[in-house]
Protein backbone atom coordinates (compact mmCIF):
# COMPACT_ATOMS: atom_id res chain seq x y z
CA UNK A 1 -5.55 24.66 -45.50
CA UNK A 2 -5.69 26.32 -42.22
CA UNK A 3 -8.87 23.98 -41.36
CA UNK A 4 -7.38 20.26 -42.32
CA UNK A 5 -4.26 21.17 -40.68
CA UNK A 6 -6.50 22.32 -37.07
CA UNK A 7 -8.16 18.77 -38.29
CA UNK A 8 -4.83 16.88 -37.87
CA UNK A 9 -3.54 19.05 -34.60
CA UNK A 10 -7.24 17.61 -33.13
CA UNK A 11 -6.81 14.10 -34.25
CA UNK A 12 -2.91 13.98 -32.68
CA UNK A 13 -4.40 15.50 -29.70
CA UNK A 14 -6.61 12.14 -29.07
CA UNK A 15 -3.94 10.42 -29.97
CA UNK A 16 -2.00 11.84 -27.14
CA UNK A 17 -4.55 12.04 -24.40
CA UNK A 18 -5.40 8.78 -24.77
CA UNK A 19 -2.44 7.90 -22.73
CA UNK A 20 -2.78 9.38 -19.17
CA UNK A 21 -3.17 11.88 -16.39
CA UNK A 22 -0.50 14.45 -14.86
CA UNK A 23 -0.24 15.74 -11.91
CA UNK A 24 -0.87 19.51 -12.75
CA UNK A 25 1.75 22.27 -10.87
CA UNK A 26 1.04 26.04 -11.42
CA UNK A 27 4.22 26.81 -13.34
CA UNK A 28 2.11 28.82 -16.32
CA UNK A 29 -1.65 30.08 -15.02
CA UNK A 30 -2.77 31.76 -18.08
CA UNK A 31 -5.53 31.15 -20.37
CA UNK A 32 -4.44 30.25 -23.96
CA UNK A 33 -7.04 32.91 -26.57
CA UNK A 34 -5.74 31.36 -29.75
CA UNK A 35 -2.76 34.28 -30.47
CA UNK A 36 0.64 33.68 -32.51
CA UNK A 37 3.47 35.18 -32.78
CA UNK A 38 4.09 36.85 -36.43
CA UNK A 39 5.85 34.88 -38.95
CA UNK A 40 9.23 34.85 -38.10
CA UNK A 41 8.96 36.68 -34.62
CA UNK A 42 10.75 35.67 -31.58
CA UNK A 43 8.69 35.94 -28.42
CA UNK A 44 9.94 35.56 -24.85
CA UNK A 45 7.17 35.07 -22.10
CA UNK A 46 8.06 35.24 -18.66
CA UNK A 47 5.96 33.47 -16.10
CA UNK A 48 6.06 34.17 -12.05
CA UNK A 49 3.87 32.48 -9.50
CA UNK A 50 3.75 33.48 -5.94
CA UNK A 51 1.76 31.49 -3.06
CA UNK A 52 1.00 33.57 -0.39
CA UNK A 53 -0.98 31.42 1.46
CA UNK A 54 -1.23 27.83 0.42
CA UNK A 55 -1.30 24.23 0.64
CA UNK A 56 0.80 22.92 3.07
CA UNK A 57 0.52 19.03 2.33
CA UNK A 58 2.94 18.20 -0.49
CA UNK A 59 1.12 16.57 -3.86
CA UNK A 60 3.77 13.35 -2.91
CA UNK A 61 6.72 12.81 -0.86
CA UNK A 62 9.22 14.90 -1.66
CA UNK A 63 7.10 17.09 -3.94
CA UNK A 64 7.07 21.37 -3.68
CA UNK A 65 4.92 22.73 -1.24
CA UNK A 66 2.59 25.22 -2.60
CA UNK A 67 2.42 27.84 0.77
CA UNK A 68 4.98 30.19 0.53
CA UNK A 69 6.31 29.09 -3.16
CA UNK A 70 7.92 31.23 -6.10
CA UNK A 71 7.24 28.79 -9.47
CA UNK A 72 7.88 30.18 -12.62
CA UNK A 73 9.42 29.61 -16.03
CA UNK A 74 10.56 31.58 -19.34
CA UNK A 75 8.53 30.81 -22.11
CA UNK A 76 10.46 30.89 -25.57
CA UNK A 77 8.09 31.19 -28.78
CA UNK A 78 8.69 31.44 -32.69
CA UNK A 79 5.74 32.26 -35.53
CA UNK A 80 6.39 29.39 -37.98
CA UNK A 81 2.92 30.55 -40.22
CA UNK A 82 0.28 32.04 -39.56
CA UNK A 83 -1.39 29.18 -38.00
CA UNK A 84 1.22 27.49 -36.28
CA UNK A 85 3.74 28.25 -33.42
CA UNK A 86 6.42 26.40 -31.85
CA UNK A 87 7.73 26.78 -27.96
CA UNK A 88 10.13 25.80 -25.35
CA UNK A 89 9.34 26.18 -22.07
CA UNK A 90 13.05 26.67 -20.21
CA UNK A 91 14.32 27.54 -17.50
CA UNK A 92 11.12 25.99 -15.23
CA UNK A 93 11.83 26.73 -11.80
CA UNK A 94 10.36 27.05 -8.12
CA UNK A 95 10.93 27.75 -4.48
CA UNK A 96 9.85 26.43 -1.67
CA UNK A 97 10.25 26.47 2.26
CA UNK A 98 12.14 23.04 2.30
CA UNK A 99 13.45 22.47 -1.40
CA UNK A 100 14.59 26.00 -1.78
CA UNK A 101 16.01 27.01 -5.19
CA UNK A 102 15.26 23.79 -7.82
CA UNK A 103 14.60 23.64 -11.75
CA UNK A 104 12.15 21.31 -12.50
CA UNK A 105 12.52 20.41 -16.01
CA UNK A 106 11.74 21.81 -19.23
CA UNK A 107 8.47 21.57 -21.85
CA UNK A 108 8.10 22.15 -25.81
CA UNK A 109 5.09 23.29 -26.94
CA UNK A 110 3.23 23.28 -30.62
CA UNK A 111 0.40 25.48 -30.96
CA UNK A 112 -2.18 25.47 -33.72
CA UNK A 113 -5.07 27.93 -33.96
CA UNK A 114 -6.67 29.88 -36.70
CA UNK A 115 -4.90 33.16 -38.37
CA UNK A 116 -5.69 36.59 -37.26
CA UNK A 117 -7.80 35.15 -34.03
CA UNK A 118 -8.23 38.90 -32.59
CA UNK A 119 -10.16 40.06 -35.84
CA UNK A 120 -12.62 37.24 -35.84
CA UNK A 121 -15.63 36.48 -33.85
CA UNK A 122 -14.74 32.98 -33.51
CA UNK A 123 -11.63 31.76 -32.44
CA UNK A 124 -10.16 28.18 -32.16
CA UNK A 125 -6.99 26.33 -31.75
CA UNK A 126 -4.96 23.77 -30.26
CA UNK A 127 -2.20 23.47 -28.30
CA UNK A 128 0.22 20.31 -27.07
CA UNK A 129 3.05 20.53 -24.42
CA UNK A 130 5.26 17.24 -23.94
CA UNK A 131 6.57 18.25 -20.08
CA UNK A 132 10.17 16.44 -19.14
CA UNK A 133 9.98 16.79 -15.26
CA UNK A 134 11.50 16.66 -12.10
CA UNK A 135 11.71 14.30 -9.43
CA UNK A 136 9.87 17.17 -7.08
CA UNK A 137 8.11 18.36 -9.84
CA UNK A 138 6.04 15.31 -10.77
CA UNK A 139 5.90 11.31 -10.46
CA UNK A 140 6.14 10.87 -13.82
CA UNK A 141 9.41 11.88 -15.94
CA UNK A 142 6.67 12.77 -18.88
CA UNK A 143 3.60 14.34 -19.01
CA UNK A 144 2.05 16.30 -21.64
CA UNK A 145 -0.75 18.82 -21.58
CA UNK A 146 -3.48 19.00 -24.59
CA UNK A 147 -5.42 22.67 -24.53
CA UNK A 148 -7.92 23.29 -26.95
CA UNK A 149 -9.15 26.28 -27.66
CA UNK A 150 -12.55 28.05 -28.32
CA UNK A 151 -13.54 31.78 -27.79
CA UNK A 152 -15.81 34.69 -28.76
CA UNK A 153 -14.77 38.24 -29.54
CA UNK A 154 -17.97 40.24 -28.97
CA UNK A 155 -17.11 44.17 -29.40
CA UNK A 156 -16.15 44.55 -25.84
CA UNK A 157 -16.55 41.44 -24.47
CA UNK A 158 -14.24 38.34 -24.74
CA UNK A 159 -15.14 34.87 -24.21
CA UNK A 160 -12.32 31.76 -23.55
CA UNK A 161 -12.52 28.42 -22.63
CA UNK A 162 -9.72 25.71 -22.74
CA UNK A 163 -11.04 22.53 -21.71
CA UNK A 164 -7.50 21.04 -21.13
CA UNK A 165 -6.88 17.54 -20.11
CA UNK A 166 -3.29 16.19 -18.94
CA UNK A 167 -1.84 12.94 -19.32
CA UNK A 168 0.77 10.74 -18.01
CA UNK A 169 0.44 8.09 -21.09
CA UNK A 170 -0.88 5.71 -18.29
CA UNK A 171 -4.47 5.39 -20.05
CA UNK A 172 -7.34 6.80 -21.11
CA UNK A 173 -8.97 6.10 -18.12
CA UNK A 174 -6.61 8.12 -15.87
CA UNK A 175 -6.81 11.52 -18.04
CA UNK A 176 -7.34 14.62 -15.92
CA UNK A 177 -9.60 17.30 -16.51
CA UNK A 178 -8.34 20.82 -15.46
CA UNK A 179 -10.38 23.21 -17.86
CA UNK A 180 -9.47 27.06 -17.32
CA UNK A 181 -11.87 29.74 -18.99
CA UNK A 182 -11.52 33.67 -19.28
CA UNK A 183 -14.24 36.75 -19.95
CA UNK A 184 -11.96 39.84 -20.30
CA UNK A 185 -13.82 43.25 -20.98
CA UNK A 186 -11.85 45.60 -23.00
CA UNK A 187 -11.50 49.11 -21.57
CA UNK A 188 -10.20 50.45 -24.30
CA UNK A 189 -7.45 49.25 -26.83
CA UNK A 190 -4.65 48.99 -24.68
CA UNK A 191 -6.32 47.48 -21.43
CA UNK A 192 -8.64 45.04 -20.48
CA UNK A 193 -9.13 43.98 -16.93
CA UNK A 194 -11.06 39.89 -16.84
CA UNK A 195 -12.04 37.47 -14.33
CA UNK A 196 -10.48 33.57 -14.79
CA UNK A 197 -11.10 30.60 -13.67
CA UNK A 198 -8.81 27.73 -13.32
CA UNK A 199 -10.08 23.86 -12.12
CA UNK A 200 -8.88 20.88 -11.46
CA UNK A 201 -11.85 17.74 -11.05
CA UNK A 202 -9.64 14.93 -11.28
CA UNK A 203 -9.64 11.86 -13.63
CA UNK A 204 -12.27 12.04 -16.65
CA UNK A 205 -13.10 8.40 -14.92
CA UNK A 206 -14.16 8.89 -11.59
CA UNK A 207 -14.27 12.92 -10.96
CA UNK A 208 -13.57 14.02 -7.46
CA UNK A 209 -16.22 14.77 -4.37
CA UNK A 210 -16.50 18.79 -4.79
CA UNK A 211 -15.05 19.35 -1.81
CA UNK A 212 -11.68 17.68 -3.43
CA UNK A 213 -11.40 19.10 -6.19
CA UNK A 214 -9.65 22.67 -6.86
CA UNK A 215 -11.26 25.71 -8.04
CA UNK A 216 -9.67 29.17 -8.27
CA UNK A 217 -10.65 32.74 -9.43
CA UNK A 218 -8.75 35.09 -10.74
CA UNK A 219 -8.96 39.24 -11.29
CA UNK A 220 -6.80 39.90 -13.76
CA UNK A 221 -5.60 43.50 -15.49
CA UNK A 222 -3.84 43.30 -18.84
CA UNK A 223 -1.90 45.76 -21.00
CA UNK A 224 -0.24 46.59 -23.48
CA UNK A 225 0.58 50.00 -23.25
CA UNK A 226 4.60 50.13 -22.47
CA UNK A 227 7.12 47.96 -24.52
CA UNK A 228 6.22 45.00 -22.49
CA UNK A 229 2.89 43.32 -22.41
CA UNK A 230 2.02 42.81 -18.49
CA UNK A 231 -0.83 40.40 -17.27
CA UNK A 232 -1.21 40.75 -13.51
CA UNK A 233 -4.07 38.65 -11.44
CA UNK A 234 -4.49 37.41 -8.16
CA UNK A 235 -6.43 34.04 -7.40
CA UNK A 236 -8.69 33.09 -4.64
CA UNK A 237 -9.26 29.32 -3.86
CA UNK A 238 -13.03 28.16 -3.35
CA UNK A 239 -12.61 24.48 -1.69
CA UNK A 240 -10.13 23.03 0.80
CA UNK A 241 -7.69 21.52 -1.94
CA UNK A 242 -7.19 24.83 -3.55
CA UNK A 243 -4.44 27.15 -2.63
CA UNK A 244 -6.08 30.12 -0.91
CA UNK A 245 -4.36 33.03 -2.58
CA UNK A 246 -2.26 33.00 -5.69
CA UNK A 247 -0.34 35.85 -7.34
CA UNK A 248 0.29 35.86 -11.20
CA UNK A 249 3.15 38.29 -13.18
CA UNK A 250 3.13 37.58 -17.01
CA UNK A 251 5.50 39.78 -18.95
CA UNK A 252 5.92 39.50 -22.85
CA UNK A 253 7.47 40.79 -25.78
CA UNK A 254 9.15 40.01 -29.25
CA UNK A 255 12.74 40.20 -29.85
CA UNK A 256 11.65 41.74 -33.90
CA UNK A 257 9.01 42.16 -36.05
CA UNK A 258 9.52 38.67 -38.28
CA UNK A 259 8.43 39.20 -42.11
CA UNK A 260 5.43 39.70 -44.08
CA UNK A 261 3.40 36.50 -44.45
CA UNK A 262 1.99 35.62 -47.35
């Protein structure tokens, strides 16, 4: 069951990508490992983005300017089964020097990925966003985002990549690949501390020079401890078209504790 319906989420995630490229903004930096919510929870996820020091050339006219920005957005999320969970990504919203205070649109989000991920050795998934945006968000009104997932859970060791391409549903030709991976070592059950990395090489057609593309690590410290799940990370850019420091707050938690699946 859980298998042909993965089958169909991969096969609808062609479908989609065959359409187009997005310009990417760094509303949600966060590498996807293949969790749910429980059946029936409600899940709120709260992401915040500061530039420190950043780009200072707009993606387009009009566009936010990375240096100095606040982008962020609450992530809604409900377990519909155990291998499939539905989002809404609203309010999205930034800050910049010039624009000030805007929201830039809003996303849903349908996530597939095989049951009880954190007990298994191998993980997998995928997951879709259809993005409406922005003028100063993006040049296209929509975008959508297709993530797959693969990992390895090793005993203390975990292993994530997302090879994600975005589209614009302006051709194959013009998809973008921005792939983000994650090995997070577990320090003991309630904390892990990991090192990311997040990429953007342009179109899957004609990838850009090195030098162009964008390529940023992050340290990242997780927990779980409190009532609140809490991801914090700072990211370093390695080339000229990456922002030079990024800072990353992700706080989580359900709203109950759903029902018992069967």
């Amino acid at each position: 069951m859980v298998r042909s319906v993965l089958r169909i989420a991969l096969v609808a995630t062609f479908m989609i990508a065959s359409r187009g490229i997005a310009w990417a903004q760094a509303d949600e930096i966060q590498v996807y490992t293949g969790g749910l919510a429980g059946v029936g929870v409600f899940n709120l996820t709260v992401h915040n983005n500061f530039t420190p020091k950043g780009l200072e050339t707009p993606a387009f006219p009009g566009a936010v300017v990375a240096d100095k920005s606040w982008n962020g957005v609450a992530e809604w999320a409900f377990g519909v089964s155990r291998w499939f969970e539905a989002g809404l990504y609203l309010p999205l919203y930034s800050h910049d020097k010039d624009l000030g205070w805007e929201v830039d649109g809003f996303k849903l989000r349908t996530l597939f990925a095989v049951p009880d991920g954190d007990k298994r050795r191998f993980v997998y998934g995928a997951n879709m966003e259809f993005s409406f945006n922005a003028k100063h968000w993006d040049t296209t009104k929509f975008t959508s985002e297709v993530r797959p997932i693969i990992g390895w859970h090793f005993k203390t060791v975990d292993l994530i990549f997302n090879p994600i391409v975005d589209t614009a549903y302006d051709g194959i030709k013009n998809l973008e690949f921005v792939p983000a991976t994650r090995i997070a070592f577990t320090l003991n059950p309630k904390w892990q501390i990991a090192a990311e990395h997040y990429a953007d090489f342009g179109k899957v057609s004609d990838f850009l020079s090195p030098g162009e593309q964008a390529h940023q690590i992050y340290g990242v410290i997780d927990t779980t401890a409190g009532k609140v799940d809490v991801e914090f990370g700072v990211g370093f850019g390695l080339t000229d078209a990456s922002d030079k420091v990024t800072l990353k707050l992700i706080l989580s938690g359900d709203f109950n504790k759903g029902r018992v699946a069967k």
